[in-house]
N, C-alpha and C. Protein backbone atom coordinates (compact mmCIF):
# COMPACT_ATOMS: atom_id res chain seq x y z
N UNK A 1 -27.55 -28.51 38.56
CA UNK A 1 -27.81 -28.19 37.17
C UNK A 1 -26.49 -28.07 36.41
N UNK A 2 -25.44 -27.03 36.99
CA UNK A 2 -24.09 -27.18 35.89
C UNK A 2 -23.55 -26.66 37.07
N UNK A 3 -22.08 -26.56 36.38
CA UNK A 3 -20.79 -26.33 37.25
C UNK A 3 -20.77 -25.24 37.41
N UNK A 4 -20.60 -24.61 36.13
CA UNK A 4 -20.23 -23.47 35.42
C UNK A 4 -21.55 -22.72 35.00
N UNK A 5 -21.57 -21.36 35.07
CA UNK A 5 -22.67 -20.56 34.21
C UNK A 5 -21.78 -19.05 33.79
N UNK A 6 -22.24 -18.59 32.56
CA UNK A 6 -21.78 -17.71 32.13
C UNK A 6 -23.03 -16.43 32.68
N UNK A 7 -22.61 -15.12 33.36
CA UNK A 7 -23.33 -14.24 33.64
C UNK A 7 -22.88 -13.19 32.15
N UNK A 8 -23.89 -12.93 31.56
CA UNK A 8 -23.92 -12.09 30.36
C UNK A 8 -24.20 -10.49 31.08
N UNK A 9 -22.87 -9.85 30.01
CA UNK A 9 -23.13 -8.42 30.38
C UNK A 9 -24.85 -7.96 30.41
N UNK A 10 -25.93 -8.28 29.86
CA UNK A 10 -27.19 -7.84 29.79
C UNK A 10 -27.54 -8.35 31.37
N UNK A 11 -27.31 -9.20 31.93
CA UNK A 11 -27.46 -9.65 33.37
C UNK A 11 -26.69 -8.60 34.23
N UNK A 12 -25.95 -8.30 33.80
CA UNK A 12 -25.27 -7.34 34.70
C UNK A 12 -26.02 -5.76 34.83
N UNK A 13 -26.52 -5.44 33.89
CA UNK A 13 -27.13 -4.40 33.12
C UNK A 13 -28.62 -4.38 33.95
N UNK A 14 -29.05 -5.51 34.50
CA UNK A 14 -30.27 -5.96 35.26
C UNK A 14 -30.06 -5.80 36.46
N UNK A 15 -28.79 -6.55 37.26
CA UNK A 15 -28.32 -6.48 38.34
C UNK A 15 -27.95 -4.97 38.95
N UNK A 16 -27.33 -4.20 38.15
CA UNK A 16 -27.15 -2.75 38.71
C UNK A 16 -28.65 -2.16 39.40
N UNK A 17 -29.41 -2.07 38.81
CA UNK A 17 -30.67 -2.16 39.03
C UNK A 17 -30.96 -2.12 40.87
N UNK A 18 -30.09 -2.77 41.19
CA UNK A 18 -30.74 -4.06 42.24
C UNK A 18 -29.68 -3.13 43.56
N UNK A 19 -30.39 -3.44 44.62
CA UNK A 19 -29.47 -2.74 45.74
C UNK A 19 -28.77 -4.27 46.29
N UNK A 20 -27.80 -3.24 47.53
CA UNK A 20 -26.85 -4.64 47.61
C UNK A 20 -27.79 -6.28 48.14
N UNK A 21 -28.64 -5.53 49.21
CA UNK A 21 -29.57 -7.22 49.99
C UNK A 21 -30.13 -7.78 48.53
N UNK A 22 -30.62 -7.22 47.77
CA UNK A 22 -31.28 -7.74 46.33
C UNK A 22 -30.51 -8.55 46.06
N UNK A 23 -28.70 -7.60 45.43
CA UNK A 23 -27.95 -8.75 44.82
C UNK A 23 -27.56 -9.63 45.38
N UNK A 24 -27.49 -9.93 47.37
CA UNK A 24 -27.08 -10.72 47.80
C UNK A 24 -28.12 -12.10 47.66
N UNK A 25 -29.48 -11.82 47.60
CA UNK A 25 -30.45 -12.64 47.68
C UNK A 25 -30.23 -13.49 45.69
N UNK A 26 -30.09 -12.73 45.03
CA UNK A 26 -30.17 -13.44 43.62
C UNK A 26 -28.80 -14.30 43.59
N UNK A 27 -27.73 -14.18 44.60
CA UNK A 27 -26.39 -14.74 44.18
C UNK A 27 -26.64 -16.15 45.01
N UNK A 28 -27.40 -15.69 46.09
CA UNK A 28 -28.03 -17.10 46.92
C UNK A 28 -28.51 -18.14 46.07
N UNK A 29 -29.25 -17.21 45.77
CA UNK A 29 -30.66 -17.94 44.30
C UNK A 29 -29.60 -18.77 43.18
N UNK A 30 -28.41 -17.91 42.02
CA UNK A 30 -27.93 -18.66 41.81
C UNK A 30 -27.15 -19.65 42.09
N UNK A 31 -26.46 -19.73 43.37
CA UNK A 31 -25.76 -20.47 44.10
C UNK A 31 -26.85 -22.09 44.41
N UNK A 32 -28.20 -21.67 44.74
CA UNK A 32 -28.60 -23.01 45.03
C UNK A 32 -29.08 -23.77 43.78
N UNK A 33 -29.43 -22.79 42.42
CA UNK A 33 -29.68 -23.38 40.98
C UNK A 33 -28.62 -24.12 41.11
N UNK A 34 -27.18 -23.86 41.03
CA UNK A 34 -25.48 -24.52 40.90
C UNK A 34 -26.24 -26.02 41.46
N UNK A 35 -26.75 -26.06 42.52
CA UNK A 35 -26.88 -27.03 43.71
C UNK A 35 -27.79 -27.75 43.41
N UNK A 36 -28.50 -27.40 42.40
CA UNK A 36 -29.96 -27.86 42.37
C UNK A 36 -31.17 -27.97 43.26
N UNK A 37 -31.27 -26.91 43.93
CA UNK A 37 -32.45 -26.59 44.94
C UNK A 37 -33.52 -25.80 44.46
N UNK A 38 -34.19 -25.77 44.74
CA UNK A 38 -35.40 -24.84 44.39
C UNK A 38 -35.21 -23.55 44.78
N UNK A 39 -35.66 -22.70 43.93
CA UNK A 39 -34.97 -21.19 43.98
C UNK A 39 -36.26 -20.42 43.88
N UNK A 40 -36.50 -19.86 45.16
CA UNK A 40 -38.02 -18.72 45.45
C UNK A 40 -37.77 -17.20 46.03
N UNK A 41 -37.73 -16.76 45.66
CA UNK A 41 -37.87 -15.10 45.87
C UNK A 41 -38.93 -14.43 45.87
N UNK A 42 -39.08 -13.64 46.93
CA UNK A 42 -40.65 -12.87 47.34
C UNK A 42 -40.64 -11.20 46.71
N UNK A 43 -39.36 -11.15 46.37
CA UNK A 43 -39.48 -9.61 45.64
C UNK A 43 -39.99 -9.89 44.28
N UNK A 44 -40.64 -8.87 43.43
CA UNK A 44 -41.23 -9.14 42.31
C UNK A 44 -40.16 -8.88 41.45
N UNK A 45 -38.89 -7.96 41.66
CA UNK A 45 -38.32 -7.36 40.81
C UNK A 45 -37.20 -8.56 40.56
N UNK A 46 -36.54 -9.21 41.73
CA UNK A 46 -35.92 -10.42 41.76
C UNK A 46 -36.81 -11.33 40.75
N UNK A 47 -37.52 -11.66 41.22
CA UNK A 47 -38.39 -12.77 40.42
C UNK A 47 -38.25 -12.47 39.05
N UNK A 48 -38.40 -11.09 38.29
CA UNK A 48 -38.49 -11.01 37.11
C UNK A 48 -37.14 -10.79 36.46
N UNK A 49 -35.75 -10.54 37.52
CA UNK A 49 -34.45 -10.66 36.55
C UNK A 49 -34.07 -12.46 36.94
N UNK A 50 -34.59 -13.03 37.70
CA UNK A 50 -34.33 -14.17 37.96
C UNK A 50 -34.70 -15.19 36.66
N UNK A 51 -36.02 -14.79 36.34
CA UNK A 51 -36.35 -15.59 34.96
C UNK A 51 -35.34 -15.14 34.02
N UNK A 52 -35.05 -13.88 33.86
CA UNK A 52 -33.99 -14.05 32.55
C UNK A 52 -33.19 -14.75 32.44
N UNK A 53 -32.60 -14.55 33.66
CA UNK A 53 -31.25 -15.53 34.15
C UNK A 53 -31.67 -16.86 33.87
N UNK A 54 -32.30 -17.53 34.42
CA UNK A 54 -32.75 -18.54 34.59
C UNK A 54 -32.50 -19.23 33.33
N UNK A 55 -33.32 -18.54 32.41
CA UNK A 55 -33.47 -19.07 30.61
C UNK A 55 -32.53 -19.23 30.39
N UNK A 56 -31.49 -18.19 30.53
CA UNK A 56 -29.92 -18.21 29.70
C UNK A 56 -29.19 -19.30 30.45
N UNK A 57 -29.40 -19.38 31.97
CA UNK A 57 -28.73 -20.68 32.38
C UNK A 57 -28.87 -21.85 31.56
N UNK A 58 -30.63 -22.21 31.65
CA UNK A 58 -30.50 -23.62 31.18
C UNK A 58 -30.42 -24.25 29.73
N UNK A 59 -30.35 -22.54 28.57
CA UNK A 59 -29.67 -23.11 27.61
C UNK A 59 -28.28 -22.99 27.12
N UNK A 60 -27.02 -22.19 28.45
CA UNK A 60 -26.03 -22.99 28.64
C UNK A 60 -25.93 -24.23 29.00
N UNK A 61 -26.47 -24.74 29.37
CA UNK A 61 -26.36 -25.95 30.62
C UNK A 61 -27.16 -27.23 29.02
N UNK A 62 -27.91 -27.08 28.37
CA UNK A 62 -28.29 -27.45 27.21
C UNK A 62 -27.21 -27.59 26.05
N UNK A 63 -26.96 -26.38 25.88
CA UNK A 63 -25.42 -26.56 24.61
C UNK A 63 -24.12 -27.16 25.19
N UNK A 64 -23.77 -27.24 26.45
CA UNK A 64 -22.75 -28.10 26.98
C UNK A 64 -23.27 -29.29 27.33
N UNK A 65 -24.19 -30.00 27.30
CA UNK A 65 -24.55 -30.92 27.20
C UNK A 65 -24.57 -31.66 25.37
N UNK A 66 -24.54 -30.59 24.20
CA UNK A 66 -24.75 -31.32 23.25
C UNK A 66 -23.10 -31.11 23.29
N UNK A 67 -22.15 -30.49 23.26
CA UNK A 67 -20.62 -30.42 23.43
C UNK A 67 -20.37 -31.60 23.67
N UNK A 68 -20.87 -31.72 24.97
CA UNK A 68 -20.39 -33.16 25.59
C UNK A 68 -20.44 -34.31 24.51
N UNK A 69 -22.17 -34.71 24.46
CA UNK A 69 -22.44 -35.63 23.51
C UNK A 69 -21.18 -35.30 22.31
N UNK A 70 -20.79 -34.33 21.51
CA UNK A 70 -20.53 -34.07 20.33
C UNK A 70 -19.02 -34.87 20.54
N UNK A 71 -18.42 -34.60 21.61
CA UNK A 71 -16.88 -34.68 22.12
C UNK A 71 -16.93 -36.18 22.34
N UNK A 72 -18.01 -36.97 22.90
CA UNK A 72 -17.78 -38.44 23.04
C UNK A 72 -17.97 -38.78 21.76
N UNK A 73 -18.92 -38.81 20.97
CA UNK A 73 -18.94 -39.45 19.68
C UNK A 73 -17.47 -39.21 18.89
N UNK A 74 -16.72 -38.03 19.12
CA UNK A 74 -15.66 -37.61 17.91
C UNK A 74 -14.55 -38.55 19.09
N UNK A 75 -14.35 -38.75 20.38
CA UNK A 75 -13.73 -39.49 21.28
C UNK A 75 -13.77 -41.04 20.65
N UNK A 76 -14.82 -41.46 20.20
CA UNK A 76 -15.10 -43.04 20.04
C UNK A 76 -14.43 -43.45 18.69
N UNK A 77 -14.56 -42.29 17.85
CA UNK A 77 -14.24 -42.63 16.67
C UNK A 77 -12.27 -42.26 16.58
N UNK A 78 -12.10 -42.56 17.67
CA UNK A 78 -10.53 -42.74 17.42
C UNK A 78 -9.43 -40.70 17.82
N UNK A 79 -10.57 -39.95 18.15
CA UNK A 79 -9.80 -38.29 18.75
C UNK A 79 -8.47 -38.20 17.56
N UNK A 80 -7.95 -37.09 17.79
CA UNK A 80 -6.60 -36.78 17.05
C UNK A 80 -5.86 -37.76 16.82
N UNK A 81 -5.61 -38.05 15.41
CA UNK A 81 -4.27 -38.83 15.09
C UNK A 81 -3.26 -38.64 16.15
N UNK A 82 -2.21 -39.77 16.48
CA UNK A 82 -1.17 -39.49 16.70
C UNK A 82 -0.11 -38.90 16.24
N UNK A 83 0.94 -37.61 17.10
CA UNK A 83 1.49 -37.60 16.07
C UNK A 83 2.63 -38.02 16.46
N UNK A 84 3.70 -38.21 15.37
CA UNK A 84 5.08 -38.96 15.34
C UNK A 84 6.10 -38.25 14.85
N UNK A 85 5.97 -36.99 14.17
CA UNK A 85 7.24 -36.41 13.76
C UNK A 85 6.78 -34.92 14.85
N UNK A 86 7.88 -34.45 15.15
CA UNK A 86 7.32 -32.77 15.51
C UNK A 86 7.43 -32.45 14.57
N UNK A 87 6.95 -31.52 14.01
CA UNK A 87 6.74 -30.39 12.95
C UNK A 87 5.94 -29.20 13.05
N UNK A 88 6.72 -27.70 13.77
CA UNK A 88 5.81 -26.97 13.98
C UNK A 88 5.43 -25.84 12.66
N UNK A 89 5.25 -26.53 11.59
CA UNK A 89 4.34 -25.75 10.52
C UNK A 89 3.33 -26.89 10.49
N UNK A 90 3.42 -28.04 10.87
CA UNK A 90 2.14 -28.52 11.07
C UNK A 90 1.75 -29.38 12.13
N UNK A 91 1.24 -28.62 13.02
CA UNK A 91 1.10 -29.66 14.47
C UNK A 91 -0.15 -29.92 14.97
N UNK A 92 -0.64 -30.71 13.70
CA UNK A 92 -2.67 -31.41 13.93
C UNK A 92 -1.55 -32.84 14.07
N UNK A 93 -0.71 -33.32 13.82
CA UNK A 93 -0.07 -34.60 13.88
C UNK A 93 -0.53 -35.28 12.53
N UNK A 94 -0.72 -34.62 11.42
CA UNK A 94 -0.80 -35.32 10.16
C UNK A 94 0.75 -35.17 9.29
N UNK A 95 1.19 -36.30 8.95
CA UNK A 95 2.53 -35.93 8.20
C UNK A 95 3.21 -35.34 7.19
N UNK A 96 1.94 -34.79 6.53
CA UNK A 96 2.14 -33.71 5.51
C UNK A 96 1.01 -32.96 5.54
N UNK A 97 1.49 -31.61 4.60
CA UNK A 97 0.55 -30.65 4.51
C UNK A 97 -0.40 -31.03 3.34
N UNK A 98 -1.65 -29.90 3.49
CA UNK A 98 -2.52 -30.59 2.73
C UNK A 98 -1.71 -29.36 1.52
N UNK A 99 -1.67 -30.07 0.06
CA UNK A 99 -1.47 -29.43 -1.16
C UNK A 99 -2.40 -28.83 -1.61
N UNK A 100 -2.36 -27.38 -2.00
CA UNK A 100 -3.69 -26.54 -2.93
C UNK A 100 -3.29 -25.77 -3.90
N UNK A 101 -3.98 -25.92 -5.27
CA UNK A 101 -3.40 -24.87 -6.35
C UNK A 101 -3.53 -23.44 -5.89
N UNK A 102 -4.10 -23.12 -5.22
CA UNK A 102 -5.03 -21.75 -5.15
C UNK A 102 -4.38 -21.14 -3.49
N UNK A 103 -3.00 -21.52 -3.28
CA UNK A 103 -2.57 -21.05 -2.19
C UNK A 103 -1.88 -20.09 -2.02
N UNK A 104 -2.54 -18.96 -2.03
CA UNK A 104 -1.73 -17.20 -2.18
C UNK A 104 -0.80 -17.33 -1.81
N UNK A 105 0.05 -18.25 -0.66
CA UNK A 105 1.51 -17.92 -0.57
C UNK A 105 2.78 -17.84 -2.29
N UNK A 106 1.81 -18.93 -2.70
CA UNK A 106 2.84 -19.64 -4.16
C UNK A 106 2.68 -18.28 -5.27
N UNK A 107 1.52 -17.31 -4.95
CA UNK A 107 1.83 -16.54 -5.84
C UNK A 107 3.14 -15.14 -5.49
N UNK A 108 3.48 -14.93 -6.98
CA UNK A 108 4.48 -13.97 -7.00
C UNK A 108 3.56 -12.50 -6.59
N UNK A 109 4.46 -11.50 -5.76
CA UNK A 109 4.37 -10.17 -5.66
C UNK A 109 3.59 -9.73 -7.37
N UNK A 110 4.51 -9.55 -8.35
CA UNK A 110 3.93 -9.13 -9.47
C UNK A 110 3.17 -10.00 -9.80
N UNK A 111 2.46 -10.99 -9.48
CA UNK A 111 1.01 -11.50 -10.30
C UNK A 111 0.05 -10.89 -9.33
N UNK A 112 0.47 -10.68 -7.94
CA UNK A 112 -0.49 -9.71 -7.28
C UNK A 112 -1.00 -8.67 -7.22
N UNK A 113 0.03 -8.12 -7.92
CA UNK A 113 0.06 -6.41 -8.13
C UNK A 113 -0.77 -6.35 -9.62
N UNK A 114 -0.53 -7.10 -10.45
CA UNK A 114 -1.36 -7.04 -12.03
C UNK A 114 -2.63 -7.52 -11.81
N UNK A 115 -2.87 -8.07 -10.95
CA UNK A 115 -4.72 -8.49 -10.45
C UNK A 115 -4.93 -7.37 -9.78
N UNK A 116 -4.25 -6.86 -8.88
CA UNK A 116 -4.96 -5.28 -8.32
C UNK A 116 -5.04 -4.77 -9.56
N UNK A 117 -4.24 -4.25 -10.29
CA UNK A 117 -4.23 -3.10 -11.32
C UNK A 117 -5.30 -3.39 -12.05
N UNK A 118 -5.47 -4.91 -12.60
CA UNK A 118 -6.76 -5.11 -13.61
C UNK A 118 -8.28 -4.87 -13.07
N UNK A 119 -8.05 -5.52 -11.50
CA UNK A 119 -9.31 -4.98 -10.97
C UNK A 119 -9.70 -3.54 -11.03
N UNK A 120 -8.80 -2.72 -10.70
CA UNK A 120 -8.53 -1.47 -10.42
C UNK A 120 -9.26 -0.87 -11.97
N UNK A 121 -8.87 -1.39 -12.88
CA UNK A 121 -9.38 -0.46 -14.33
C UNK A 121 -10.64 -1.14 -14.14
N UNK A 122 -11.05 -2.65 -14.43
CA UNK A 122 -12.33 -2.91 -14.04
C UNK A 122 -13.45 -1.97 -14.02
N UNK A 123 -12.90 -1.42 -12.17
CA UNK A 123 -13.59 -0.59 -11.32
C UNK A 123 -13.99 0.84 -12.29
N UNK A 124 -13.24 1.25 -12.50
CA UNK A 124 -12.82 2.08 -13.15
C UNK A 124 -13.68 2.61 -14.74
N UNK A 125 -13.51 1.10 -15.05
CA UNK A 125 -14.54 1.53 -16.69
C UNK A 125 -15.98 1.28 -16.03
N UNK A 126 -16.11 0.56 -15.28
CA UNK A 126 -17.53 0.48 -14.62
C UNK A 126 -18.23 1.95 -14.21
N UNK A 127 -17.24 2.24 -13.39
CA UNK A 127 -18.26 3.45 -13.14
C UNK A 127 -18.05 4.74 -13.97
N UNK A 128 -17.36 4.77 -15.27
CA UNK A 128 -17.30 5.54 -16.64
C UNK A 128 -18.92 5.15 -17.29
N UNK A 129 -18.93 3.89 -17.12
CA UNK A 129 -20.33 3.29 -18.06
C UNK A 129 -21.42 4.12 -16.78
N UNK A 130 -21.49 4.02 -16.30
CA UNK A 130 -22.69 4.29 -15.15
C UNK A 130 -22.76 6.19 -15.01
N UNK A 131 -21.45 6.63 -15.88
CA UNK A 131 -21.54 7.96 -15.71
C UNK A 131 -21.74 8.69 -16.46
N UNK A 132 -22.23 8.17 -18.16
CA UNK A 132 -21.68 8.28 -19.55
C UNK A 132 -22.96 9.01 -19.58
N UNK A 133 -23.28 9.63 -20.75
CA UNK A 133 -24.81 10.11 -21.32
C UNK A 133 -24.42 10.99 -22.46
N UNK A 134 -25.34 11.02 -23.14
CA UNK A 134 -25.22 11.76 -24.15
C UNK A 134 -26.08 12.84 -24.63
N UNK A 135 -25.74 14.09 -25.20
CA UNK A 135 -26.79 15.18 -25.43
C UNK A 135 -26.98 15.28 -26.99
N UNK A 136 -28.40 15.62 -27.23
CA UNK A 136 -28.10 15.72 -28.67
C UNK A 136 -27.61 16.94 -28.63
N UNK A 137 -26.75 18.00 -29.98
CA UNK A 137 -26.73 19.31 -30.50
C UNK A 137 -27.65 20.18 -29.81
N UNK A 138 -29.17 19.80 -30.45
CA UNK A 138 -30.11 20.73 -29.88
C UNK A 138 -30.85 20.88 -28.84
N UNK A 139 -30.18 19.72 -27.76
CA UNK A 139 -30.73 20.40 -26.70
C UNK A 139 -29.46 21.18 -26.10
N UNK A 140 -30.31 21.21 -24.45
CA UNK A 140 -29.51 22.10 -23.71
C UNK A 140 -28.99 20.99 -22.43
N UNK A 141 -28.07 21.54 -21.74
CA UNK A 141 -27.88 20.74 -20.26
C UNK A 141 -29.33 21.02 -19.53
N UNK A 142 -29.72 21.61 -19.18
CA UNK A 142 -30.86 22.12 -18.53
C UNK A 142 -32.37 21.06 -18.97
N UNK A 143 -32.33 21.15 -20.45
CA UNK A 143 -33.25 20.09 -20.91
C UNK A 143 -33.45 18.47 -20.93
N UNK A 144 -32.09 18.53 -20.89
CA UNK A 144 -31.36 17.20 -20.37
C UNK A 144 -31.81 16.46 -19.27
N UNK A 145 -31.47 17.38 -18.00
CA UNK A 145 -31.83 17.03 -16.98
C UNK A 145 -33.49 16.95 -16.96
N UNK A 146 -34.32 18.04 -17.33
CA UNK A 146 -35.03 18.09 -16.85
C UNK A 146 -35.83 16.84 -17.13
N UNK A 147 -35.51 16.04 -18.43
CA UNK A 147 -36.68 14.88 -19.06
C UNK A 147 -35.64 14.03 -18.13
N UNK A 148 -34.52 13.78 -17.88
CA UNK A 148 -33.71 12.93 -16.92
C UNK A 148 -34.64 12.66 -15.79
N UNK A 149 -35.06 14.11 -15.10
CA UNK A 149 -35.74 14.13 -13.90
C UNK A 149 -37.18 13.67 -13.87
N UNK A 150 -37.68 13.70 -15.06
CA UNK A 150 -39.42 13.37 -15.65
C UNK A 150 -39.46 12.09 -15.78
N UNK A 151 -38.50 11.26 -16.69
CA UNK A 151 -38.47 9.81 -16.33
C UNK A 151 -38.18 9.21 -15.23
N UNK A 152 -37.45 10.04 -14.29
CA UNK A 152 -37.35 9.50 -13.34
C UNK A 152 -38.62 9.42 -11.94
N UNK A 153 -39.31 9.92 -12.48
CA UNK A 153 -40.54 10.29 -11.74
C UNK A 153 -41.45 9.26 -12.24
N UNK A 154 -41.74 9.18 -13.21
CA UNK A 154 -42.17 8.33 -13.79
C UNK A 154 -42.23 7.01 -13.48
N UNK A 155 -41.03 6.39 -13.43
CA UNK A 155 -40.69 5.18 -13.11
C UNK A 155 -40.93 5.00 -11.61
N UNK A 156 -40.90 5.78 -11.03
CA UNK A 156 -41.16 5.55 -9.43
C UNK A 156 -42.78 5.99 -8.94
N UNK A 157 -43.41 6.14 -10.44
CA UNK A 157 -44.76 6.32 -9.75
C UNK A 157 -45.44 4.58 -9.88
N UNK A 158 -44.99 3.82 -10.65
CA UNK A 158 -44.61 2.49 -10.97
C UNK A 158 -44.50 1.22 -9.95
């Protein structure tokens, strides 16, 4: 079936479970899956961490198979440029870098610091607006709240 299988900590988490003849019998078990043999176990408890396993094997053994496929097709169509200069700020082997307006290195310290600060008030008048209210003269704080608290009831019976 595959070379390779990844045992996931949740398999392990199953395996504790298991006394040592158990785990020796499931390592058999995966050892002859590796081999491609038929894999039977007479304990019930084996049998039922064996299927987990099992699943997660064969859709490793599934996604390295589309890898594969994925790696020959990008293989056919010519793999990594060659490259011809060393250059270790850029070593994909393309001979220049790609150019971008929007490349935070090119900006200055102080244009960085005046975008924090503007965000910063932003923030700032935002949650002034969200905190604002107004009383008339004749009421009270107390009255305030309380129709505050009545509409708000209101709306959530809604």
């Amino acid at each position: 079936m595959a070379k390779n299988l990844i045992i996931y900590k949740s398999h392990w988490e199953l395996v504790e479970q298991l006394s040592i003849e158990q785990v020796g019998k499931l390592m058999k078990g995966i050892a002859k899956f590796c081999n491609d043999e038929e894999v039977i176990f007479d304990d019930a408890l084996l049998i039922g961490i064996w299927m987990v396993m099992k699943r997660d094997f064969i859709v490793q053994a599934e996604n390295y198979e589309k890898k594969k496929e994925a790696n020959r097709k990008n293989g056919k169509l010519g793999g990594r440029p060659k490259q011809t200069e060393h250059n270790p700020q850029n070593p994909t082997g393309y001979l220049e870098t790609q150019q971008t307006h929007n490349n935070p290195q090119n900006l200055k310290e102080k244009d960085i610091e005046k975008d924090i600060e503007k965000d910063i008030e932003k923030d700032i008048e935002k949650e002034k607006d969200n905190y604002s209210y107004s009383i008339n003269s004749s009421e009270t704080i107390s009255d305030y709240l309380a129709d505050t608290l009545r509409e708000a009831i209101n709306k959530s019976k809604y």
